[in-house]
PDB file of N, CA and C in Angstrom:
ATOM      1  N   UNK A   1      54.773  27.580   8.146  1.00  0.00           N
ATOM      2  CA  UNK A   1      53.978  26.781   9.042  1.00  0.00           C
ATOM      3  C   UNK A   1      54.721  25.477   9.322  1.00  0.00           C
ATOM      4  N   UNK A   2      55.149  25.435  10.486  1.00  0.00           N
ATOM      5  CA  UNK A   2      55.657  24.034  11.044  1.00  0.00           C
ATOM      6  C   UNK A   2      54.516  22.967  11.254  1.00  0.00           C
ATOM      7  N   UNK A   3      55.003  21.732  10.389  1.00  0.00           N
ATOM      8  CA  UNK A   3      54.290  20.655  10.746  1.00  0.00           C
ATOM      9  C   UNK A   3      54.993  19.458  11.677  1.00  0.00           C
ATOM     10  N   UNK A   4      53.670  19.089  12.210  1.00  0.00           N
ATOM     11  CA  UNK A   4      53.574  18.600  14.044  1.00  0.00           C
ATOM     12  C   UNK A   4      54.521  17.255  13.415  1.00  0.00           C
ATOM     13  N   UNK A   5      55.161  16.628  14.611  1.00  0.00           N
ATOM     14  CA  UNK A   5      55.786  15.405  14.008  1.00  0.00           C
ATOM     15  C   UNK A   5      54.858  14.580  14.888  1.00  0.00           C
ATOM     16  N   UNK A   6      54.436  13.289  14.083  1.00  0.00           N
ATOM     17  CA  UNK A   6      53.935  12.231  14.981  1.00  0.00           C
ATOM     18  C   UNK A   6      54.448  11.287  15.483  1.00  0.00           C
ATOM     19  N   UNK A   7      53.757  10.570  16.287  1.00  0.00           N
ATOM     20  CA  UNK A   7      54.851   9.633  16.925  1.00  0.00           C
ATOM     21  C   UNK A   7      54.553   8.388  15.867  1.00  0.00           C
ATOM     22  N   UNK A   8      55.834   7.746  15.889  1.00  0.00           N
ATOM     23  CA  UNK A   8      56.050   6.372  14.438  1.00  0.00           C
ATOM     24  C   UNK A   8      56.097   5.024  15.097  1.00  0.00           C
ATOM     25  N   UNK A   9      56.047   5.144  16.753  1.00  0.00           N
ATOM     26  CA  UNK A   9      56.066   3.750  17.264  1.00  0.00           C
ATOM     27  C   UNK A   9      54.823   3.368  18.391  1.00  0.00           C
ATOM     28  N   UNK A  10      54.276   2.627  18.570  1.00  0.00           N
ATOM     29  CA  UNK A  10      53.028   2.248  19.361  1.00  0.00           C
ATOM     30  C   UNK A  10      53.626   2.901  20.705  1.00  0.00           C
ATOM     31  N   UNK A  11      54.701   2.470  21.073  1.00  0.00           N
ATOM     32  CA  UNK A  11      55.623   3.259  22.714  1.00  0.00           C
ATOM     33  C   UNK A  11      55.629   4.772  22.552  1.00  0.00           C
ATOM     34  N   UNK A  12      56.078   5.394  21.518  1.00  0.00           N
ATOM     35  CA  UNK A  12      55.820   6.758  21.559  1.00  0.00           C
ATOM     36  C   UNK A  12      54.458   7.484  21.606  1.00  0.00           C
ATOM     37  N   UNK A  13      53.358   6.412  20.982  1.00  0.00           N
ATOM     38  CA  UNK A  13      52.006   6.512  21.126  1.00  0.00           C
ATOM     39  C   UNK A  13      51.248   6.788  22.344  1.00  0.00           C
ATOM     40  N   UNK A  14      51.624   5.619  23.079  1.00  0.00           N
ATOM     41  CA  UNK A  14      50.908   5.807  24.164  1.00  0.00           C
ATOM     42  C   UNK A  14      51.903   5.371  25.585  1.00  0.00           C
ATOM     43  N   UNK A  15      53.271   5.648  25.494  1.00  0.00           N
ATOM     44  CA  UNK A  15      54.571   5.250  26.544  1.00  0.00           C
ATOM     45  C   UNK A  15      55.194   6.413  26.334  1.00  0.00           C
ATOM     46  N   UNK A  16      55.266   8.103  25.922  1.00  0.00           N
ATOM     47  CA  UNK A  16      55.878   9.236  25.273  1.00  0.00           C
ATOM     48  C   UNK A  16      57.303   9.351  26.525  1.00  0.00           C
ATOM     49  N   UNK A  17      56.932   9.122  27.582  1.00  0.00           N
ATOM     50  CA  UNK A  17      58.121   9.210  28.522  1.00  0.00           C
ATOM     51  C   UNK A  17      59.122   7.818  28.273  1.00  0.00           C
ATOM     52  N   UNK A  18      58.559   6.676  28.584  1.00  0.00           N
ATOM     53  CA  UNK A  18      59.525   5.697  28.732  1.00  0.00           C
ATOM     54  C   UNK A  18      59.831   5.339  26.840  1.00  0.00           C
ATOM     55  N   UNK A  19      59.281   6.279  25.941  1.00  0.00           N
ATOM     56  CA  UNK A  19      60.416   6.067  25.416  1.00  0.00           C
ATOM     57  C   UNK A  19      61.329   6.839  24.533  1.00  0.00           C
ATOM     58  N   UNK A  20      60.913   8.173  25.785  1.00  0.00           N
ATOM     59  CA  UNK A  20      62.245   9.202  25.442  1.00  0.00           C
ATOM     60  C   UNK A  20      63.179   8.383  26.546  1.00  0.00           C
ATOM     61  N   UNK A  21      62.918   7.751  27.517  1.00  0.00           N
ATOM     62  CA  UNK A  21      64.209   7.271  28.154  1.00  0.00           C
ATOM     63  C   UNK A  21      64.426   6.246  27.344  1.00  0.00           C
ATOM     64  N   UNK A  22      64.174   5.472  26.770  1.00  0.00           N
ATOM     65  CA  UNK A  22      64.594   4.118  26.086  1.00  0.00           C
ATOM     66  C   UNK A  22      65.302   4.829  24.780  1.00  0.00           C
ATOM     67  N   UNK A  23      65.461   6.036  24.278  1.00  0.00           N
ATOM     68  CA  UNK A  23      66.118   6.434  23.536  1.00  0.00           C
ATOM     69  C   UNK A  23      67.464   7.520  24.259  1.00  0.00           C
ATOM     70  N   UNK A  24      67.040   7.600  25.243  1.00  0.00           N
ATOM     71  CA  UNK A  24      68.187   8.011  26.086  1.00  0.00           C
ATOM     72  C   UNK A  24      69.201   7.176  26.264  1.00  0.00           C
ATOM     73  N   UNK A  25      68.803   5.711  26.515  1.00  0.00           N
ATOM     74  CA  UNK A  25      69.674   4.896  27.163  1.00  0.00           C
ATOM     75  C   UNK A  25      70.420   4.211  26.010  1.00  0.00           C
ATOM     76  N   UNK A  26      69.701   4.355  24.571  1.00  0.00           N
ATOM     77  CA  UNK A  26      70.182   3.934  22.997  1.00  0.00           C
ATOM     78  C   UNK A  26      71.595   4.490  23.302  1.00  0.00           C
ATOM     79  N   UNK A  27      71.333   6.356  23.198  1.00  0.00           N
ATOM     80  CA  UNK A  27      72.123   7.189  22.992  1.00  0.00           C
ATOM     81  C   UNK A  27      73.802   7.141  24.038  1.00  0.00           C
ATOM     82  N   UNK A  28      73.292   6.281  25.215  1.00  0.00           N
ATOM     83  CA  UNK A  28      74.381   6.374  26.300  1.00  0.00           C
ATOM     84  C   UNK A  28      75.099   4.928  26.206  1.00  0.00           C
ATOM     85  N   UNK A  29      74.248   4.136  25.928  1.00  0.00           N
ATOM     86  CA  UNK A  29      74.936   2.804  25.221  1.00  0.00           C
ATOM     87  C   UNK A  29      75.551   2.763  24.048  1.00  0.00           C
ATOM     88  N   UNK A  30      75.418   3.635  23.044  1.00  0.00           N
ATOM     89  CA  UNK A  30      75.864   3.498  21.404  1.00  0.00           C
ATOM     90  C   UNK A  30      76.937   4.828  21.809  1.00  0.00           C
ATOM     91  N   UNK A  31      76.430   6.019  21.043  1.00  0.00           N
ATOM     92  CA  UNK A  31      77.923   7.231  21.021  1.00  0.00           C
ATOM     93  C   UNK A  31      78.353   7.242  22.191  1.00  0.00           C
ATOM     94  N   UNK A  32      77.661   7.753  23.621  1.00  0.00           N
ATOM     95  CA  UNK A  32      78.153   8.574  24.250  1.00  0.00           C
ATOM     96  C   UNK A  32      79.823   7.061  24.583  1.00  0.00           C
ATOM     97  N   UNK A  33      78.973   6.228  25.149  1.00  0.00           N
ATOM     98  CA  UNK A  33      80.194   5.295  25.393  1.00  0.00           C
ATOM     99  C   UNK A  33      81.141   5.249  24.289  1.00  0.00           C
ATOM    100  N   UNK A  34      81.035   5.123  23.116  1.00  0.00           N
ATOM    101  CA  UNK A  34      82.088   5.242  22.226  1.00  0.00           C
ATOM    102  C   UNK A  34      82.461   6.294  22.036  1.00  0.00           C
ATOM    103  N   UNK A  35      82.714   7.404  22.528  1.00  0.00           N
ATOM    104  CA  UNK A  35      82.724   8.596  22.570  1.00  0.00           C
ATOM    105  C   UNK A  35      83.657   8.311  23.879  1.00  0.00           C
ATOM    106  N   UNK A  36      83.933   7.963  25.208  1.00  0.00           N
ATOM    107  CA  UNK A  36      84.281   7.451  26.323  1.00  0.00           C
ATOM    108  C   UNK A  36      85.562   6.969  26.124  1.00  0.00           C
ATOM    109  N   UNK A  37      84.845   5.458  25.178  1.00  0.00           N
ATOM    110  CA  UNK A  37      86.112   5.096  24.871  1.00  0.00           C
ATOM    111  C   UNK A  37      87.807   5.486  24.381  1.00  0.00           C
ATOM    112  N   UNK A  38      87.184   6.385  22.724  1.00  0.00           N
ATOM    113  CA  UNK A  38      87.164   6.678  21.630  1.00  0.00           C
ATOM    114  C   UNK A  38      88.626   7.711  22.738  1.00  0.00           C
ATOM    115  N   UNK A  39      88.010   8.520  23.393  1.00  0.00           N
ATOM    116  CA  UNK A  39      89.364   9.588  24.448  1.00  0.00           C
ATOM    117  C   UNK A  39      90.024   8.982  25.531  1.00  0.00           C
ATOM    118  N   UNK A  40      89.315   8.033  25.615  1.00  0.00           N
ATOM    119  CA  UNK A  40      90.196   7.358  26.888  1.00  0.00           C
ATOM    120  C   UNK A  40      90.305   8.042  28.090  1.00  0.00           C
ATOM    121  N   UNK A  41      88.775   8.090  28.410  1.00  0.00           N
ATOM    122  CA  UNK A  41      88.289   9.172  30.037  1.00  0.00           C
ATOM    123  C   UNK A  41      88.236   8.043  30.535  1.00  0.00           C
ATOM    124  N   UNK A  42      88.825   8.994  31.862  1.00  0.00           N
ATOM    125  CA  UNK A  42      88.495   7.654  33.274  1.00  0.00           C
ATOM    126  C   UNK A  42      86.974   8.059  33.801  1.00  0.00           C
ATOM    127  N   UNK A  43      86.309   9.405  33.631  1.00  0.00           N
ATOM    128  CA  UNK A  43      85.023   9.398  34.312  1.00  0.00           C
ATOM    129  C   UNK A  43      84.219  10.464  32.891  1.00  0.00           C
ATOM    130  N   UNK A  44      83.164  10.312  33.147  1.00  0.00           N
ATOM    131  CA  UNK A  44      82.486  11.303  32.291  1.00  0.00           C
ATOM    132  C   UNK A  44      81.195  11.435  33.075  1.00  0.00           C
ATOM    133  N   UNK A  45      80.448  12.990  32.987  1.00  0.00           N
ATOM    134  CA  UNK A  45      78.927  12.905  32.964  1.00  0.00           C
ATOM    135  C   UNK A  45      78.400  13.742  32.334  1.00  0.00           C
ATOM    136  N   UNK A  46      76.695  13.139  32.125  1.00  0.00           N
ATOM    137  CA  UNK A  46      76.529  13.791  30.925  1.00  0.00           C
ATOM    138  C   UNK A  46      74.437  13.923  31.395  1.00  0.00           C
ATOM    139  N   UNK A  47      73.575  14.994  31.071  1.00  0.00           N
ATOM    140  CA  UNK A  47      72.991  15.289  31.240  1.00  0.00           C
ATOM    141  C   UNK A  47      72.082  15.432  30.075  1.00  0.00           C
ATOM    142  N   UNK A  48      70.858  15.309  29.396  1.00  0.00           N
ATOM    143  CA  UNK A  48      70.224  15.431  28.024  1.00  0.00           C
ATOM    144  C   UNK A  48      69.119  16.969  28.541  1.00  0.00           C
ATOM    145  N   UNK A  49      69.345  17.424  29.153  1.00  0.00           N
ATOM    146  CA  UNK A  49      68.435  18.584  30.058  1.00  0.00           C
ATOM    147  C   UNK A  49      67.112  18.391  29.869  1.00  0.00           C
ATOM    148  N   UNK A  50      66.533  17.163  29.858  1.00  0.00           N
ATOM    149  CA  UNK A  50      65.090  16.315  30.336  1.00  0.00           C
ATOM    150  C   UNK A  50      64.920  15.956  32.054  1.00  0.00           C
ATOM    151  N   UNK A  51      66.188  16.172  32.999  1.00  0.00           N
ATOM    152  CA  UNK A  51      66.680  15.782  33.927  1.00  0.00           C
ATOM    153  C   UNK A  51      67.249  13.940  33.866  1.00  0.00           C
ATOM    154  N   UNK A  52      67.577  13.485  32.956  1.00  0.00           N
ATOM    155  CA  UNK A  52      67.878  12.072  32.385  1.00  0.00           C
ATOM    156  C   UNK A  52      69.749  12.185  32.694  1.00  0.00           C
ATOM    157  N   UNK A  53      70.280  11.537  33.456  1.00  0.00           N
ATOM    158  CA  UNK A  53      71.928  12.543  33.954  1.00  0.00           C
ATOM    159  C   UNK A  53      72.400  10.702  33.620  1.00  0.00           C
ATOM    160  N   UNK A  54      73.701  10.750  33.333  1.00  0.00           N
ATOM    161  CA  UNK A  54      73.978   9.424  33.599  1.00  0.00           C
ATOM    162  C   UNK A  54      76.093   9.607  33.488  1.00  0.00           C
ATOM    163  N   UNK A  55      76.498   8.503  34.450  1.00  0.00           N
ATOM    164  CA  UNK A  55      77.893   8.797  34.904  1.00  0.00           C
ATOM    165  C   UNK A  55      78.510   7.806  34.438  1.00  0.00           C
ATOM    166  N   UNK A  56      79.374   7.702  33.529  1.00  0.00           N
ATOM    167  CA  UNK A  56      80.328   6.503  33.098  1.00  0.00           C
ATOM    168  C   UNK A  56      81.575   6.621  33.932  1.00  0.00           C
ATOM    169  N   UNK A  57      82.379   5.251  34.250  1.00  0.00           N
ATOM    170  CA  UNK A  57      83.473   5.555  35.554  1.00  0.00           C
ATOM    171  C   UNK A  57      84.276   4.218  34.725  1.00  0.00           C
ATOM    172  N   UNK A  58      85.907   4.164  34.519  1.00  0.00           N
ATOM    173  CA  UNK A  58      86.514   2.815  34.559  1.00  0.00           C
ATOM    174  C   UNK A  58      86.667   1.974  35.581  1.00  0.00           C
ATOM    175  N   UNK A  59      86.234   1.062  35.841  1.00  0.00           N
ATOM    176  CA  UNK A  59      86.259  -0.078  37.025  1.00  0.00           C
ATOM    177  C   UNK A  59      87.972  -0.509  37.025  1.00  0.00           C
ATOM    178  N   UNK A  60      88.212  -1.448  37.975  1.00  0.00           N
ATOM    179  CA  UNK A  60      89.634  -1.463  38.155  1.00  0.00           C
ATOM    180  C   UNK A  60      89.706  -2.737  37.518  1.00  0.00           C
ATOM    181  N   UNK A  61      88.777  -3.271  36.634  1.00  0.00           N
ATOM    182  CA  UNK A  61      89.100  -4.495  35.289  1.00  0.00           C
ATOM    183  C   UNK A  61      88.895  -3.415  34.167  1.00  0.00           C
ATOM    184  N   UNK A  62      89.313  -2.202  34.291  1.00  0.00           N
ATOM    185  CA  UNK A  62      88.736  -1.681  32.649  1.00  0.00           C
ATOM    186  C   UNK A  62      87.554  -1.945  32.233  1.00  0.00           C
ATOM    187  N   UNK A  63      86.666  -2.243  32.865  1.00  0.00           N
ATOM    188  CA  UNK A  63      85.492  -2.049  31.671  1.00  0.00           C
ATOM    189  C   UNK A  63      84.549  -0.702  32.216  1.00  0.00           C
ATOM    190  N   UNK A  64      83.728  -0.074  31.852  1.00  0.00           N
ATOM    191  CA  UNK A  64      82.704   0.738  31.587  1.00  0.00           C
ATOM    192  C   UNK A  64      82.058   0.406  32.743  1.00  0.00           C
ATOM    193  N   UNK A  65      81.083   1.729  33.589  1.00  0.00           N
ATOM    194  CA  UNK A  65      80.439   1.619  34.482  1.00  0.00           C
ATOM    195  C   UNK A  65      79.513   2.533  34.064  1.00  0.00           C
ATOM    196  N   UNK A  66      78.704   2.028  33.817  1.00  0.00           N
ATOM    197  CA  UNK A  66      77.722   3.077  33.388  1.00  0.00           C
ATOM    198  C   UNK A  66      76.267   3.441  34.494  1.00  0.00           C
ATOM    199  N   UNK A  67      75.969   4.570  35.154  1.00  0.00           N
ATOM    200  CA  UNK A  67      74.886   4.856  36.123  1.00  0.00           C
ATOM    201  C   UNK A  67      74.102   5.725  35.341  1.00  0.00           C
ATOM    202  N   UNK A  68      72.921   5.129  35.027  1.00  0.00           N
ATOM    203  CA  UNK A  68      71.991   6.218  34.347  1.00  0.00           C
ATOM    204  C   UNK A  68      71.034   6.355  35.724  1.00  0.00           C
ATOM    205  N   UNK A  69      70.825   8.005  35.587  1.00  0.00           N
ATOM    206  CA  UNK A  69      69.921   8.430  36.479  1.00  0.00           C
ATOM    207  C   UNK A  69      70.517   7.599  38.007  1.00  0.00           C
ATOM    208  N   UNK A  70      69.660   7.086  38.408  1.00  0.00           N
ATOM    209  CA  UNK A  70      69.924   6.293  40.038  1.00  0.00           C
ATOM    210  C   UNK A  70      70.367   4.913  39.774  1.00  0.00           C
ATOM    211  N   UNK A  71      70.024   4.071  38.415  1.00  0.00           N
ATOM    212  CA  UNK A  71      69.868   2.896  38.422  1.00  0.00           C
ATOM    213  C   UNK A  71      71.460   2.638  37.444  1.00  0.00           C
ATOM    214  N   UNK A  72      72.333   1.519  37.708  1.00  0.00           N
ATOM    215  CA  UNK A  72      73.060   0.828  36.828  1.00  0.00           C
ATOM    216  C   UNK A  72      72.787   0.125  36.300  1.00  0.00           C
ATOM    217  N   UNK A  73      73.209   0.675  34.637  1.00  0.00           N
ATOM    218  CA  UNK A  73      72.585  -0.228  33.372  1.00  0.00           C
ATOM    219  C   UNK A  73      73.845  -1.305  33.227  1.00  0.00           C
ATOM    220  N   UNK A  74      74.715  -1.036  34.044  1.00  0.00           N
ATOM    221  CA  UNK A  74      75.834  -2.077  33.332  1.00  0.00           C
ATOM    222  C   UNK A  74      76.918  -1.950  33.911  1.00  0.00           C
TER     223      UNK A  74
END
Protein backbone atom coordinates (compact mmCIF):
# COMPACT_ATOMS: atom_id res chain seq x y z
CA UNK A 1 0.00 0.00 0.00
CA UNK A 2 1.45 3.31 -1.16
CA UNK A 3 1.21 6.15 1.14
CA UNK A 4 -0.14 9.59 -0.24
CA UNK A 5 2.66 12.26 0.15
CA UNK A 6 1.46 15.57 1.58
CA UNK A 7 2.21 18.75 0.75
CA UNK A 8 5.05 20.30 3.54
CA UNK A 9 4.67 23.97 2.44
CA UNK A 10 1.56 26.44 2.82
CA UNK A 11 2.35 27.12 -1.41
CA UNK A 12 2.07 23.50 -2.09
CA UNK A 13 -1.10 23.65 0.08
CA UNK A 14 -3.04 25.82 -1.50
CA UNK A 15 -0.54 27.33 -4.78
CA UNK A 16 0.08 23.19 -6.08
CA UNK A 17 0.86 24.74 -9.63
CA UNK A 18 2.94 27.83 -8.93
CA UNK A 19 4.88 25.83 -6.90
CA UNK A 20 5.70 23.05 -9.09
CA UNK A 21 6.92 25.99 -11.28
CA UNK A 22 8.85 27.68 -8.49
CA UNK A 23 10.57 24.35 -8.17
CA UNK A 24 11.05 24.16 -11.78
CA UNK A 25 12.77 27.34 -11.97
CA UNK A 26 15.03 26.09 -8.53
CA UNK A 27 15.93 23.18 -10.79
CA UNK A 28 16.90 25.44 -14.06
CA UNK A 29 18.72 27.98 -11.94
CA UNK A 30 20.80 25.45 -9.67
CA UNK A 31 21.82 21.93 -11.90
CA UNK A 32 20.47 22.36 -15.10
CA UNK A 33 22.70 25.69 -15.53
CA UNK A 34 25.59 24.09 -13.88
CA UNK A 35 25.17 21.33 -15.87
CA UNK A 36 25.43 24.12 -19.03
CA UNK A 37 28.21 25.37 -17.72
CA UNK A 38 29.96 22.34 -16.33
CA UNK A 39 30.12 21.13 -20.78
CA UNK A 40 30.51 24.24 -22.11
CA UNK A 41 27.16 24.31 -24.48
CA UNK A 42 26.52 27.22 -26.46
CA UNK A 43 22.59 26.36 -26.45
CA UNK A 44 20.60 23.81 -24.53
CA UNK A 45 16.77 22.90 -24.12
CA UNK A 46 15.17 21.21 -21.81
CA UNK A 47 11.52 20.21 -21.10
CA UNK A 48 10.23 18.61 -17.38
CA UNK A 49 7.06 16.95 -19.51
CA UNK A 50 4.56 19.19 -17.24
CA UNK A 51 4.77 21.37 -20.55
CA UNK A 52 7.36 23.78 -18.30
CA UNK A 53 10.26 23.98 -21.57
CA UNK A 54 13.02 26.43 -20.89
CA UNK A 55 16.17 27.46 -23.42
CA UNK A 56 19.61 28.46 -22.13
CA UNK A 57 21.73 30.37 -25.08
CA UNK A 58 25.51 32.13 -24.51
CA UNK A 59 25.10 35.88 -25.09
CA UNK A 60 28.03 37.50 -26.91
CA UNK A 61 29.41 38.73 -23.14
CA UNK A 62 29.36 35.00 -22.10
CA UNK A 63 26.94 34.96 -19.71
CA UNK A 64 23.77 32.61 -19.57
CA UNK A 65 20.44 33.38 -21.18
CA UNK A 66 18.06 31.68 -19.72
CA UNK A 67 14.05 31.61 -21.33
CA UNK A 68 11.79 29.66 -19.21
CA UNK A 69 8.58 28.88 -20.88
CA UNK A 70 7.79 32.50 -22.75
CA UNK A 71 9.22 34.65 -20.01
CA UNK A 72 13.19 35.52 -19.33
CA UNK A 73 14.34 34.75 -15.96
CA UNK A 74 17.72 36.20 -16.62
Amino acid sequence: MSETSKPTTMLEEYEPEQAAKLRWTEAVDGPICELFSALKLEKLSAEDGNGNKVKLSVTKDNEIKIELSSVTIR
